[in-house]
N, C-alpha and C. Protein backbone atom coordinates (compact mmCIF):
# COMPACT_ATOMS: atom_id res chain seq x y z
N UNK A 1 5.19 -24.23 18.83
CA UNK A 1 5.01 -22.91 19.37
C UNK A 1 3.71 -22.29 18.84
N UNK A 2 3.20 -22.12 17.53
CA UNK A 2 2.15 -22.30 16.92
C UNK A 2 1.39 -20.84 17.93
N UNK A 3 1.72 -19.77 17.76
CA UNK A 3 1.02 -18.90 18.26
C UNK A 3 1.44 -17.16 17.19
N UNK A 4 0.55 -16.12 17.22
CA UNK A 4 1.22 -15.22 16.74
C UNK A 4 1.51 -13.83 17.18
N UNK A 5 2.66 -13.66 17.01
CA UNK A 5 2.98 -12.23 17.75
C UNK A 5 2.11 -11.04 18.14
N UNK A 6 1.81 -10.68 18.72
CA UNK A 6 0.66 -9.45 18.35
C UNK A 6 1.69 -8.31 19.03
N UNK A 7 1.70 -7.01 17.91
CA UNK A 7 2.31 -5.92 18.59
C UNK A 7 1.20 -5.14 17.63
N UNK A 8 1.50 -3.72 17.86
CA UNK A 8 0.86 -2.74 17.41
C UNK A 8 1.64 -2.40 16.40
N UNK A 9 1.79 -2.65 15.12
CA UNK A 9 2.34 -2.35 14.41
C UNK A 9 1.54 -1.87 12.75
N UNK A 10 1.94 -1.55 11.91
CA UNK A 10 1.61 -0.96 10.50
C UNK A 10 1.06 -2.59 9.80
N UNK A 11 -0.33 -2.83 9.87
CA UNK A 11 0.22 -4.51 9.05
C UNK A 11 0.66 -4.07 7.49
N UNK A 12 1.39 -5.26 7.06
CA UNK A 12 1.92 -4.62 5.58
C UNK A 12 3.38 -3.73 5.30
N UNK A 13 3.37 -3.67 6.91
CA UNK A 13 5.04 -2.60 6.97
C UNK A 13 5.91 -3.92 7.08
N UNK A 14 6.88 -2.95 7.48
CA UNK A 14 8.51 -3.77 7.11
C UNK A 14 8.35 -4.38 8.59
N UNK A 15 8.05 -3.83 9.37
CA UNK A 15 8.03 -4.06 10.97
C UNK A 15 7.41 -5.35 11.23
N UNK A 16 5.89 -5.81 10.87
CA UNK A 16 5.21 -6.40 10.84
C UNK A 16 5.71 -7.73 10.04
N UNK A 17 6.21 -7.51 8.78
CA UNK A 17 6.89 -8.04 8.15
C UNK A 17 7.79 -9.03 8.59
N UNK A 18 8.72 -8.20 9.06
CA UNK A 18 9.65 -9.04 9.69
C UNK A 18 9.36 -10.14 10.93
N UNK A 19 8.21 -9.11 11.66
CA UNK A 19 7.78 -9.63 13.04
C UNK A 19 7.24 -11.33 12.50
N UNK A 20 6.79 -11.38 11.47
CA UNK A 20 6.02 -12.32 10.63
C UNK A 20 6.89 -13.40 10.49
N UNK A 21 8.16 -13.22 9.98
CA UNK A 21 9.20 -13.97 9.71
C UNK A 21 9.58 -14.89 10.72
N UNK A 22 9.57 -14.01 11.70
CA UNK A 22 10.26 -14.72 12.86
C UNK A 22 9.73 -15.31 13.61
N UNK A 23 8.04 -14.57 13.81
CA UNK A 23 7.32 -15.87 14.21
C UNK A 23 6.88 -17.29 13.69
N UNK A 24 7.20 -17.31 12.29
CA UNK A 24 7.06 -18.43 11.28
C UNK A 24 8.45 -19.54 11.41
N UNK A 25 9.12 -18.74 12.12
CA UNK A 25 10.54 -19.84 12.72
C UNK A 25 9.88 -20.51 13.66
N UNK A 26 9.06 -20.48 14.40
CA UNK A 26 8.75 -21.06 15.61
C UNK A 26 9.75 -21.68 16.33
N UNK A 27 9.96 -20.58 16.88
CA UNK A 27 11.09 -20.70 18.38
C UNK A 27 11.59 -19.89 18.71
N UNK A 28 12.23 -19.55 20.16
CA UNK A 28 12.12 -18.77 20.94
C UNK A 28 13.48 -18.08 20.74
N UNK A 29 14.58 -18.71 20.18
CA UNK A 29 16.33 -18.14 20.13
C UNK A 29 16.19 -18.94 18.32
N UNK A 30 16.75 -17.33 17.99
CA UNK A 30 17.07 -17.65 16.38
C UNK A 30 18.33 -16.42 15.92
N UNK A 31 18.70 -16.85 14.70
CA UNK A 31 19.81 -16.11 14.18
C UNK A 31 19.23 -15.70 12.73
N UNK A 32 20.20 -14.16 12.78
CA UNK A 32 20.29 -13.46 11.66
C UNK A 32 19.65 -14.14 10.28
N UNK A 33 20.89 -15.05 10.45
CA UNK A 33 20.99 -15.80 9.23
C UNK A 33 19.39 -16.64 8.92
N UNK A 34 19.16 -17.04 10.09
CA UNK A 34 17.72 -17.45 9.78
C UNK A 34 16.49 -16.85 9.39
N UNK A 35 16.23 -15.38 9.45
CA UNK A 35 16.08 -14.10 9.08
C UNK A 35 15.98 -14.25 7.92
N UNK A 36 17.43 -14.00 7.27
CA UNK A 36 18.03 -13.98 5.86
C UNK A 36 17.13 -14.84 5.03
N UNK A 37 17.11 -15.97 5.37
CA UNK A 37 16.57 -16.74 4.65
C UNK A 37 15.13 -16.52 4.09
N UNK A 38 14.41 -15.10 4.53
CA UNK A 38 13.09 -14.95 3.61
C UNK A 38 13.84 -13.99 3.31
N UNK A 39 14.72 -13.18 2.94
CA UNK A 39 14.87 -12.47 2.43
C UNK A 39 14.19 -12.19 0.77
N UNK A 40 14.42 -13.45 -0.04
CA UNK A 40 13.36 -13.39 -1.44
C UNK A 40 12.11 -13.21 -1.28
N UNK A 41 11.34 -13.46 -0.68
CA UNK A 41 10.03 -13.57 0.34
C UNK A 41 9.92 -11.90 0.66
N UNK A 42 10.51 -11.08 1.09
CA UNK A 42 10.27 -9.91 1.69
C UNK A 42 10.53 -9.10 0.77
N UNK A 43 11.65 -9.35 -0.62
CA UNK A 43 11.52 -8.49 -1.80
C UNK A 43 10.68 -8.87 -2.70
N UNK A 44 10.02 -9.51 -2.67
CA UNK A 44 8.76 -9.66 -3.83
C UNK A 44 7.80 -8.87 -2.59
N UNK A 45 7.46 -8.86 -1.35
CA UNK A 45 6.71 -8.06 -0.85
C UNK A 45 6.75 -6.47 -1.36
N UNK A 46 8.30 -6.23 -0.79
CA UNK A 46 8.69 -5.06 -1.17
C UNK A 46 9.59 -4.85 -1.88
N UNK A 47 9.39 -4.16 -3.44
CA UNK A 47 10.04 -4.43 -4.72
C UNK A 47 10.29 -3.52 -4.64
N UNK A 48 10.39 -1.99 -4.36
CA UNK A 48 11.03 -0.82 -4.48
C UNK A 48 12.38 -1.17 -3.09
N UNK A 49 12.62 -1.82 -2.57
CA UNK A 49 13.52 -1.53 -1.85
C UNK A 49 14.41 -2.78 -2.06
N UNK A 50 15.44 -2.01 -2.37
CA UNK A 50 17.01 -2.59 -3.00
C UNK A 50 17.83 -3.30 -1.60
N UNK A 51 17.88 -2.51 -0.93
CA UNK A 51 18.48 -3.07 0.97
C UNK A 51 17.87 -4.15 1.52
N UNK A 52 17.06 -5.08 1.16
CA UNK A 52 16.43 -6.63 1.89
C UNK A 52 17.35 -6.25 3.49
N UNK A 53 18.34 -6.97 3.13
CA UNK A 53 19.13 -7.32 4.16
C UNK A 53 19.21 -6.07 5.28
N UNK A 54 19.67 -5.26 4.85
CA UNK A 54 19.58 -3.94 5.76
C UNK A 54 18.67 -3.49 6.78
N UNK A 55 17.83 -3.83 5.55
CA UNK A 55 16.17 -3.37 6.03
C UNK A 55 15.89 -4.53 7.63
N UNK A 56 16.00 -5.78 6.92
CA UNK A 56 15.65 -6.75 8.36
C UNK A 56 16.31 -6.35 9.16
N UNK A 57 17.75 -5.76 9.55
CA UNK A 57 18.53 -5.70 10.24
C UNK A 57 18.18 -4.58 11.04
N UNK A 58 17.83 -3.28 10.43
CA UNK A 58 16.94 -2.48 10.73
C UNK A 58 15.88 -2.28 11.54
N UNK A 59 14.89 -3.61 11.07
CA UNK A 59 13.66 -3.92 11.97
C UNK A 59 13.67 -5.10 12.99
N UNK A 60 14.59 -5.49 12.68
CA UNK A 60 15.24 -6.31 14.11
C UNK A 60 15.25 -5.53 15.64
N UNK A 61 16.45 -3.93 14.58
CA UNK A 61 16.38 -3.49 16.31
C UNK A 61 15.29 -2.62 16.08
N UNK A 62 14.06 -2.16 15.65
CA UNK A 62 13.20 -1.61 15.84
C UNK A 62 12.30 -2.59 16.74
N UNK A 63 12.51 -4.09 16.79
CA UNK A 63 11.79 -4.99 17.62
C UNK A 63 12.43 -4.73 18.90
N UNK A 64 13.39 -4.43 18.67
CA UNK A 64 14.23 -5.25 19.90
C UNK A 64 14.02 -3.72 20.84
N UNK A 65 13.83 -2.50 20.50
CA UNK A 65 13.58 -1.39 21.13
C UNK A 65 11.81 -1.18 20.80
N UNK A 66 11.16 -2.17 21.29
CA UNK A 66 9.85 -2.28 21.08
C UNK A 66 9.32 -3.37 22.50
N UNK A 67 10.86 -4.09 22.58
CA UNK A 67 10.82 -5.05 23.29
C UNK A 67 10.39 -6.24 24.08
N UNK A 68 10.38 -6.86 21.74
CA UNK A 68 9.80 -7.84 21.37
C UNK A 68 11.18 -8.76 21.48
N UNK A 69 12.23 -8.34 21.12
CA UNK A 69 13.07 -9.23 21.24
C UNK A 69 14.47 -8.80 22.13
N UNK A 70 15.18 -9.35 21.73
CA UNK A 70 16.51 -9.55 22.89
C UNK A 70 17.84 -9.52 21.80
N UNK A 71 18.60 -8.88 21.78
CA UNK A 71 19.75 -8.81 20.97
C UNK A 71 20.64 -9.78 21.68
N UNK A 72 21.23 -11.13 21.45
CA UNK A 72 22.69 -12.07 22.05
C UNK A 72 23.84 -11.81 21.93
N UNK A 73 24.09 -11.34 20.88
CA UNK A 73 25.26 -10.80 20.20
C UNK A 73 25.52 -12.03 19.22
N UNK A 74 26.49 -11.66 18.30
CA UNK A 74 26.92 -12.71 17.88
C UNK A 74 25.78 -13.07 16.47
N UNK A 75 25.14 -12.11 16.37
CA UNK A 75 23.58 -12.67 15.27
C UNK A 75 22.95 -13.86 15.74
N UNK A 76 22.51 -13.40 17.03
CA UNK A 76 21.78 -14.30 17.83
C UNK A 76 20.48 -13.62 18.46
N UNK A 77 19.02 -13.80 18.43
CA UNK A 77 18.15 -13.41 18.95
C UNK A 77 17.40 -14.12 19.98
N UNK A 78 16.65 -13.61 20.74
CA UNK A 78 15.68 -14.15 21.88
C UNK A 78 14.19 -13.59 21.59
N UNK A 79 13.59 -13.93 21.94
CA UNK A 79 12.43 -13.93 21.87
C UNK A 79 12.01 -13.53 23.01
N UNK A 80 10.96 -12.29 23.71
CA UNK A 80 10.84 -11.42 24.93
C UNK A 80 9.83 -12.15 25.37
């Protein structure tokens, strides 16, 4: 897939951040849980914030009402 997201976003924010994550999955349908998995990765970014998990979950649907991505249900994502 080897390409990178471009949105208008804060670089260095949580938004961007995340957006980062998921394009580093390379592929188009991914889960939560796959997410999760930088979670250590995103608190050494950001060390004042205690919520990791929250936070992605957070900027998930800030993507997904940006409509970068696609909510499946189930902790399942699409890629727009």
């Amino acid at each position: 897939m080897s390409r990178r997201l471009t949105i208008d976003v804060k670089p260095g924010g949580w938004t961007r951040d995340v957006l980062d994550v998921v394009d580093s999955l390379q592929k188009k349908r991914f889960t939560l849980d796959e997410v999760y998995e930088s979670e250590h990765k995103l608190a050494k970014k950001h060390p004042a914030n205690h919520f990791v998990r929250e936070k992605i979950r957070q900027q998930l649907q800030v993507l997904r009402k940006l409509g970068v991505l696609a909510f499946l249900g189930d902790g399942q994502y699409r890629l727009r």
